[in-house]
Protein backbone atom coordinates (compact mmCIF):
# COMPACT_ATOMS: atom_id res chain seq x y z
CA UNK A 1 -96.94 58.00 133.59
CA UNK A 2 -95.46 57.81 137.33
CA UNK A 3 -95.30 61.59 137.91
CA UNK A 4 -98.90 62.44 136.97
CA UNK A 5 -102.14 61.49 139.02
CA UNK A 6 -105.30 61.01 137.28
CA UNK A 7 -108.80 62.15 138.61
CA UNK A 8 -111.95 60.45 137.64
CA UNK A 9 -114.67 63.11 136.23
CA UNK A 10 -117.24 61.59 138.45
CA UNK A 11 -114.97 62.23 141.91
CA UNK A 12 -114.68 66.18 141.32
CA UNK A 13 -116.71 68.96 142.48
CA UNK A 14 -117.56 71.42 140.02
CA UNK A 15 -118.59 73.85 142.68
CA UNK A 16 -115.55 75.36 143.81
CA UNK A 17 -114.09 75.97 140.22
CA UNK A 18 -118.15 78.05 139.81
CA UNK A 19 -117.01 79.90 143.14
CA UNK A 20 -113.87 80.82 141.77
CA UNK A 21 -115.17 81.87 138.71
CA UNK A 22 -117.68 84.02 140.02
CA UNK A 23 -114.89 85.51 142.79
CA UNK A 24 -112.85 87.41 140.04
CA UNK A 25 -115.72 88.17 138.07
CA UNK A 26 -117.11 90.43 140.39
CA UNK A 27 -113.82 92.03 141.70
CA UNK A 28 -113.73 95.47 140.76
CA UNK A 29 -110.82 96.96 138.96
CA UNK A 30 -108.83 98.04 141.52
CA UNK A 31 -105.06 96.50 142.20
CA UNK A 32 -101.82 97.45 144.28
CA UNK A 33 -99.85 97.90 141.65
CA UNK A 34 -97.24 98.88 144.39
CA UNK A 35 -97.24 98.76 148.04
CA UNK A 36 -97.73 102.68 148.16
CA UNK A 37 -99.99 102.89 145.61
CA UNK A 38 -103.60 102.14 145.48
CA UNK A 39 -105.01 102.56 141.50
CA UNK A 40 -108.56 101.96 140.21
CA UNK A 41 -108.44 102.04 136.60
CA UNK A 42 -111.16 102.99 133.84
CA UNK A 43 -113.82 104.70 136.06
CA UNK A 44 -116.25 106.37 133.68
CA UNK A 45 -116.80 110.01 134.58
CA UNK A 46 -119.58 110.78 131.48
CA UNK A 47 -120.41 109.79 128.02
CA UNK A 48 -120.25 111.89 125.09
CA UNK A 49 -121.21 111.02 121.64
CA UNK A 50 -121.86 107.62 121.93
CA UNK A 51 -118.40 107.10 123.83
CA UNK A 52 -117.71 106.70 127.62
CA UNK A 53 -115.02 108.82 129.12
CA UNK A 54 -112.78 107.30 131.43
CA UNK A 55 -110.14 108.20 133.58
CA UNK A 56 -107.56 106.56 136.40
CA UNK A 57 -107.25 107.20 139.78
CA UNK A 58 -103.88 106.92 141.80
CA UNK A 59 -103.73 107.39 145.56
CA UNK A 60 -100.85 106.70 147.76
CA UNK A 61 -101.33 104.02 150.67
CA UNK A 62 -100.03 106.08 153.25
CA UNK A 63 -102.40 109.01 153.09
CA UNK A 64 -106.18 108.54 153.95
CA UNK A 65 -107.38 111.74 152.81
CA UNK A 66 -104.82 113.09 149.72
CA UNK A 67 -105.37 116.44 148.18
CA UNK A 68 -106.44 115.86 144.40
CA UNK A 69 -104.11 116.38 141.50
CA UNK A 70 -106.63 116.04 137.99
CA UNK A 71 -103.76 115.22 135.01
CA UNK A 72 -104.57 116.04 131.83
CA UNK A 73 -102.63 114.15 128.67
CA UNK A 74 -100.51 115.56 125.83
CA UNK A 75 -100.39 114.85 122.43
CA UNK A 76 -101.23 117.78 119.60
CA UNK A 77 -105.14 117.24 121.31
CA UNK A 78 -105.10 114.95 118.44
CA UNK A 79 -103.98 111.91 119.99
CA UNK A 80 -102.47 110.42 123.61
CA UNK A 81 -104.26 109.19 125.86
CA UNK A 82 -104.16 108.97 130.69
CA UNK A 83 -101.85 106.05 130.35
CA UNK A 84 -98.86 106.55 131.82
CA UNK A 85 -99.10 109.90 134.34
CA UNK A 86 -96.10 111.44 135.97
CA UNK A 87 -96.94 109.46 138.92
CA UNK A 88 -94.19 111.16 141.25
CA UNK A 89 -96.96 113.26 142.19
CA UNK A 90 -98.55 110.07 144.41
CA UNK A 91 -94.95 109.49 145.71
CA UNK A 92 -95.29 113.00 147.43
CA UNK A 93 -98.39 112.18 148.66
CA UNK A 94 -101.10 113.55 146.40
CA UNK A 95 -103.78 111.40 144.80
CA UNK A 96 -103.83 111.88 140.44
CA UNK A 97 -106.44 111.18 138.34
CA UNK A 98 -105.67 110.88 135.08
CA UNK A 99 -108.26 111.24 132.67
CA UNK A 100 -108.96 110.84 128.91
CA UNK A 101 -111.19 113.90 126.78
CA UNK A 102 -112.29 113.61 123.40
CA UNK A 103 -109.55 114.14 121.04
CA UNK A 104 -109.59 116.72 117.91
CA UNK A 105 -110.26 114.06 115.15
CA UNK A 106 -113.32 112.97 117.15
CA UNK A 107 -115.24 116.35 118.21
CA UNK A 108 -113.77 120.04 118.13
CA UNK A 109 -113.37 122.76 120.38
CA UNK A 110 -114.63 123.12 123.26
CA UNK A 111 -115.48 119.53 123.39
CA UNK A 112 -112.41 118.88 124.92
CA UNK A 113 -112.71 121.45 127.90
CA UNK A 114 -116.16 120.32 128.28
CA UNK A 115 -115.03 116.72 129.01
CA UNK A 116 -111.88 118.02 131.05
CA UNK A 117 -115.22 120.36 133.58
CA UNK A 118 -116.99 117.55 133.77
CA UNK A 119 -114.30 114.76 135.02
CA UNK A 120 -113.51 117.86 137.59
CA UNK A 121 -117.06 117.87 138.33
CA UNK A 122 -117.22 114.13 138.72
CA UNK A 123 -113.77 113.42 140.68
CA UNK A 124 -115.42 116.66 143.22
CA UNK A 125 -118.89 114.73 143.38
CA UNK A 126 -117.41 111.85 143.98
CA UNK A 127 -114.36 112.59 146.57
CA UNK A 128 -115.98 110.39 149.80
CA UNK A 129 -116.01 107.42 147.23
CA UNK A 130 -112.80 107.42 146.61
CA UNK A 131 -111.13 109.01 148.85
CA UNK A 132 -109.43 112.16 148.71
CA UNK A 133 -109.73 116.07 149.46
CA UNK A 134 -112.13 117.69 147.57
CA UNK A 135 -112.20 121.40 148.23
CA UNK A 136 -108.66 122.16 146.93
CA UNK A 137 -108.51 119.83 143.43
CA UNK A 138 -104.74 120.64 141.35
CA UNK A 139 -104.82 120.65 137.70
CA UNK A 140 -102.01 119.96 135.72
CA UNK A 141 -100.86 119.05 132.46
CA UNK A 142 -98.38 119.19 129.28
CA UNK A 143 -98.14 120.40 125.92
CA UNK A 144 -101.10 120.12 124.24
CA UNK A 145 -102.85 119.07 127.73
CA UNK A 146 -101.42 122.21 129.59
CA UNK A 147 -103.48 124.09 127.25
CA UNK A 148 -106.48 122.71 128.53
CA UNK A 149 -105.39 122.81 131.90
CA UNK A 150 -104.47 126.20 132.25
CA UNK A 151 -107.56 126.80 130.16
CA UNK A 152 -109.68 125.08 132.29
CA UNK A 153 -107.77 126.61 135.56
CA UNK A 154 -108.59 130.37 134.57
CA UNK A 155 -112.68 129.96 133.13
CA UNK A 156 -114.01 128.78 136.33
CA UNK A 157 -117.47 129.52 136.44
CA UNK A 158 -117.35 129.90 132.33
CA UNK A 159 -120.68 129.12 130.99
CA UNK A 160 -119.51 128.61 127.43
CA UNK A 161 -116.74 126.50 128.46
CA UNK A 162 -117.99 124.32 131.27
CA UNK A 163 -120.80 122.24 128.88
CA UNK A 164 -123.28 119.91 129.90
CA UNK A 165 -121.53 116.35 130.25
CA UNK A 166 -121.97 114.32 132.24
CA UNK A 167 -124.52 113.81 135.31
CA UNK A 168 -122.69 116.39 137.73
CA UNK A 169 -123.83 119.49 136.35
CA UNK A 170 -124.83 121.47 139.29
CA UNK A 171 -120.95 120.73 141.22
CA UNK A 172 -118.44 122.80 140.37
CA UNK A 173 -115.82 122.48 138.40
CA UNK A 174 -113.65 125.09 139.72
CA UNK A 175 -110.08 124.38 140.37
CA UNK A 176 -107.55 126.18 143.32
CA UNK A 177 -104.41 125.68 141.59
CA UNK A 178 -102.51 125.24 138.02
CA UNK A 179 -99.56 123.26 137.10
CA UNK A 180 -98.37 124.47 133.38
CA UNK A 181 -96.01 122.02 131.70
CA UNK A 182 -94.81 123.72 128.41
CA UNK A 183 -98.31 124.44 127.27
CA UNK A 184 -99.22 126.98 124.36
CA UNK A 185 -101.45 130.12 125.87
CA UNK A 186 -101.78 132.13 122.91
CA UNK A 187 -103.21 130.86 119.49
CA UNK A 188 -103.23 134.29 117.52
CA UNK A 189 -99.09 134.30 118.60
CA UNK A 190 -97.87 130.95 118.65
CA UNK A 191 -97.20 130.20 115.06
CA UNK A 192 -95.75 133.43 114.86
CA UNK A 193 -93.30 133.00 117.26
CA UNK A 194 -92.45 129.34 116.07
CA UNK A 195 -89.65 127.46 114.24
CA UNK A 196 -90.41 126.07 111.17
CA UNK A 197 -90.37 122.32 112.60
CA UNK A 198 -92.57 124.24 115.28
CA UNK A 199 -94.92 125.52 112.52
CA UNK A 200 -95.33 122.82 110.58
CA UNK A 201 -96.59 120.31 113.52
CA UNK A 202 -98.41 123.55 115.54
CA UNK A 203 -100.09 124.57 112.54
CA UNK A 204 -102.25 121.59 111.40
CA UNK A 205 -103.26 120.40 114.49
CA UNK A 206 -104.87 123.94 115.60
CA UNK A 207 -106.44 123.75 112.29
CA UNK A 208 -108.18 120.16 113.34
CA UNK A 209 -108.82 121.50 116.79
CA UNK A 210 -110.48 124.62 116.09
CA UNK A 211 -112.28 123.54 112.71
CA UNK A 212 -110.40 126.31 111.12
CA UNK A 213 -107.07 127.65 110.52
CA UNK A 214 -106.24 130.24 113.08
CA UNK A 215 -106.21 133.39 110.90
CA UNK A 216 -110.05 132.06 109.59
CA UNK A 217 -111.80 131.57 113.29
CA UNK A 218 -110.24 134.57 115.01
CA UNK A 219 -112.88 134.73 117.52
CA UNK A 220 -112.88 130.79 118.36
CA UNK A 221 -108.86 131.45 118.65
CA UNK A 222 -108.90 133.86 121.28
CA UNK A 223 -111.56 132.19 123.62
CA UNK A 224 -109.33 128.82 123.45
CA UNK A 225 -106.34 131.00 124.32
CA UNK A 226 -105.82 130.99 127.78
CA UNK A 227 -103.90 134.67 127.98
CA UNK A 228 -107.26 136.40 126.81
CA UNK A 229 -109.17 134.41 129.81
CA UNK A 230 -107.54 135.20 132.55
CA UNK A 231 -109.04 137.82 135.29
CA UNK A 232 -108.66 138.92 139.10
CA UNK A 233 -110.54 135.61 140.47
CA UNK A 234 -108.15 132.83 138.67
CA UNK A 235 -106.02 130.55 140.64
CA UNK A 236 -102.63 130.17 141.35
CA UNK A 237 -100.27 129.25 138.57
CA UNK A 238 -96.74 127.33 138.43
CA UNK A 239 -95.35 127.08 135.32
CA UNK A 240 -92.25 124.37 133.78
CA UNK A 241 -90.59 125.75 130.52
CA UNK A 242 -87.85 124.97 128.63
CA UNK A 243 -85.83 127.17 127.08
CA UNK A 244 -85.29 124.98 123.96
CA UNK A 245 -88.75 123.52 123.22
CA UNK A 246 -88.99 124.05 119.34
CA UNK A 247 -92.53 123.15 119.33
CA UNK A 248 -94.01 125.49 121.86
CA UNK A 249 -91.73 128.15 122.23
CA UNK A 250 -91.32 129.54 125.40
CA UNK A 251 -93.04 132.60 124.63
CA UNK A 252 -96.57 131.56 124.86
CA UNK A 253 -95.66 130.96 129.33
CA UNK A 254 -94.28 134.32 129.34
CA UNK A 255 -97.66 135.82 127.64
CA UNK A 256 -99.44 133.74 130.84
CA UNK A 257 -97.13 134.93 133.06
CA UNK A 258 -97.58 138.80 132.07
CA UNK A 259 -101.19 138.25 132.14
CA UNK A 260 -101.25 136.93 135.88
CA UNK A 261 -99.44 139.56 136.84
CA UNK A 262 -101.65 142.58 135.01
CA UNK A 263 -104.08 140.95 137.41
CA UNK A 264 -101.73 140.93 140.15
CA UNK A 265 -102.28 136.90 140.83
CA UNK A 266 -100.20 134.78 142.47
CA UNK A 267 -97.39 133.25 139.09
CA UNK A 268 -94.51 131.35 139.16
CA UNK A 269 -91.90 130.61 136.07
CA UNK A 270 -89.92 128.11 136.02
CA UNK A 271 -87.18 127.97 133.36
CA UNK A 272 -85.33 124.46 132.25
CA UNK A 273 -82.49 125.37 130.68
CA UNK A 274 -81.34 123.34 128.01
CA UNK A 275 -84.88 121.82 128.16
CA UNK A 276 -87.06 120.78 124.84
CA UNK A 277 -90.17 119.75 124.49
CA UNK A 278 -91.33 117.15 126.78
CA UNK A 279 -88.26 116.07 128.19
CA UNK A 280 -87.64 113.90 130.88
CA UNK A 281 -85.88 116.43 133.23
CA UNK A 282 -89.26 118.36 134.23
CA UNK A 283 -90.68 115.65 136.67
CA UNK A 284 -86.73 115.00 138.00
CA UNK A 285 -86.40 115.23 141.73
CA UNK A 286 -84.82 118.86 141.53
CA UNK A 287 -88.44 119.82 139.40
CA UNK A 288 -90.51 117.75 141.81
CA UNK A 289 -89.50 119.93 145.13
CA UNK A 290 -90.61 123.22 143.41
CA UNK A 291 -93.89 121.81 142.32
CA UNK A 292 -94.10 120.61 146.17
CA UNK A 293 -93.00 123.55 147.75
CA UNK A 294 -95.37 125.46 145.77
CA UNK A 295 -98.36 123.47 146.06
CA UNK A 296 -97.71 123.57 149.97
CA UNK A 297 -97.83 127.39 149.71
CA UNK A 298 -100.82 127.58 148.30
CA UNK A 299 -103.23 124.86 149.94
CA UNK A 300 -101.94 125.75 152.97
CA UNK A 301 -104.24 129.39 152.48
């Protein structure tokens, strides 16, 4: 065939093709996915239970030295996973790590907070490596993952709730600040002031959380609520509501809010009208600037 050229087995090298082979073996998983972002994906932060917890790290190109925003998933803490982060965040400069816990059908409360303390733990022990800020860290978080954030946020220093994962167990895994996205607060409330639709998903995955239904584990309840946490030393708090979320009605941020202030801390509300649950609009530009102008307000201190 004229547009074809044959080789002869005998006249090639095979050492090149072994160089090549062995270049993108050993290159580590990190990629410009963009040309302003840098992202190294599945870094394990611990093992628990035979399983190796990973998490993502996103970091924008044009800032060396990034405060640290740690994003925590949604999903019922039954299922979702750090795929797929509101990665605005890295557009306004901040470097996100996304990371993945131990859902409810695998292990139960506090399982899941104990994995979330000791990725903060990790991410702080490890700041130099990768390269961000590491004595201000952000968490943040919706739904189901806003629970754990804000629980996390307000039980620094927690001995109960911080666990033993991981290898980082003398760093801390205190946080400076709390983004809130929709989150439930108060177990002993929520279903209570639920729709049906509201109850019916709510409900059964509190259940498989907890071990037990609410009204059976009162105790259990109240130390995963973050309302009956919260005391003088917690961080600052920015909360992202809508005012027609059926499935975490918008009750549980005002119980967070009202405990803040009894503790006179530093709150913020913000209310999406016309917002459900997990709607686009909350990470919109308008949504965006008041998550900025509040984060500047408070690392700035």
């Amino acid at each position: 065939m004229s547009g074809l050229t044959y080789l002869n087995a005998k006249t090639i090298n095979p050492m090149p093709s072994v160089m090549y082979l062995l270049f993108f073996l050993l290159i580590p998983i990190v990629s410009l996915a963009q040309s302003d972002k840098l992202e190294i994906k599945d870094v394990v932060y611990a093992e628990a239970d035979g399983r190796k917890l990973l998490l993502d790290i996103y970091k924008p190109s044009s800032n060396n030295n990034p405060y640290l925003i740690v994003w925590v998933h949604g999903g019922a803490w039954h299922s979702g996973s750090k795929e797929a982060p509101p990665l605005s965040f890295v557009g306004s400069g901040y470097a996100l790590a996304s990371v993945d816990y131990r859902l409810s059908v695998e292990a139960k409360f506090p399982a899941q907070i104990h994995d979330i303390k000791a990725a903060i733990r990790y991410l702080r022990a490890n700041a130099a490596r990768y390269g961000y800020r590491s004595d201000k860290i952000i968490i943040a978080g919706s739904s189901a993952g806003a629970h754990l954030a804000a629980l996390a946020g307000v039980t620094n220093n927690d001995k109960e709730l911080e666990g033993s994962v991981g290898e980082y167990t003398t760093t801390s895994s205190a946080v400076q600040a709390i983004l809130d996205y929709y989150g439930p607060t108060n177990f002993t409330t929520i279903l209570k002031q639920s729709t049906p639709h509201g109850v019916s998903v709510r409900g059964p995955a509190m259940a498989l959380l907890l071990g037990k239904t609410v009204d059976n584990i009162p105790d259990m309840a109240r130390k995963a609520s973050p309302v009956f946490q919260v005391d003088a030393s917690d961080p600052p708090l920015l909360i992202f509501h809508g005012d027609q979320d059926i499935q975490v009605p918008i009750n549980q941020s005002h119980e967070l809010v009202g405990a803040y202030k009894s503790h006179n801390l530093k709150v913020q509300m913000e209310v999406v009208y016309g917002g459900g649950h997990s709607d686009t609009p909350y990470f919109e530009p308008k949504y965006q600037q008041i998550a900025q102008a509040f984060l500047l307000e408070v690392l700035k201190n």
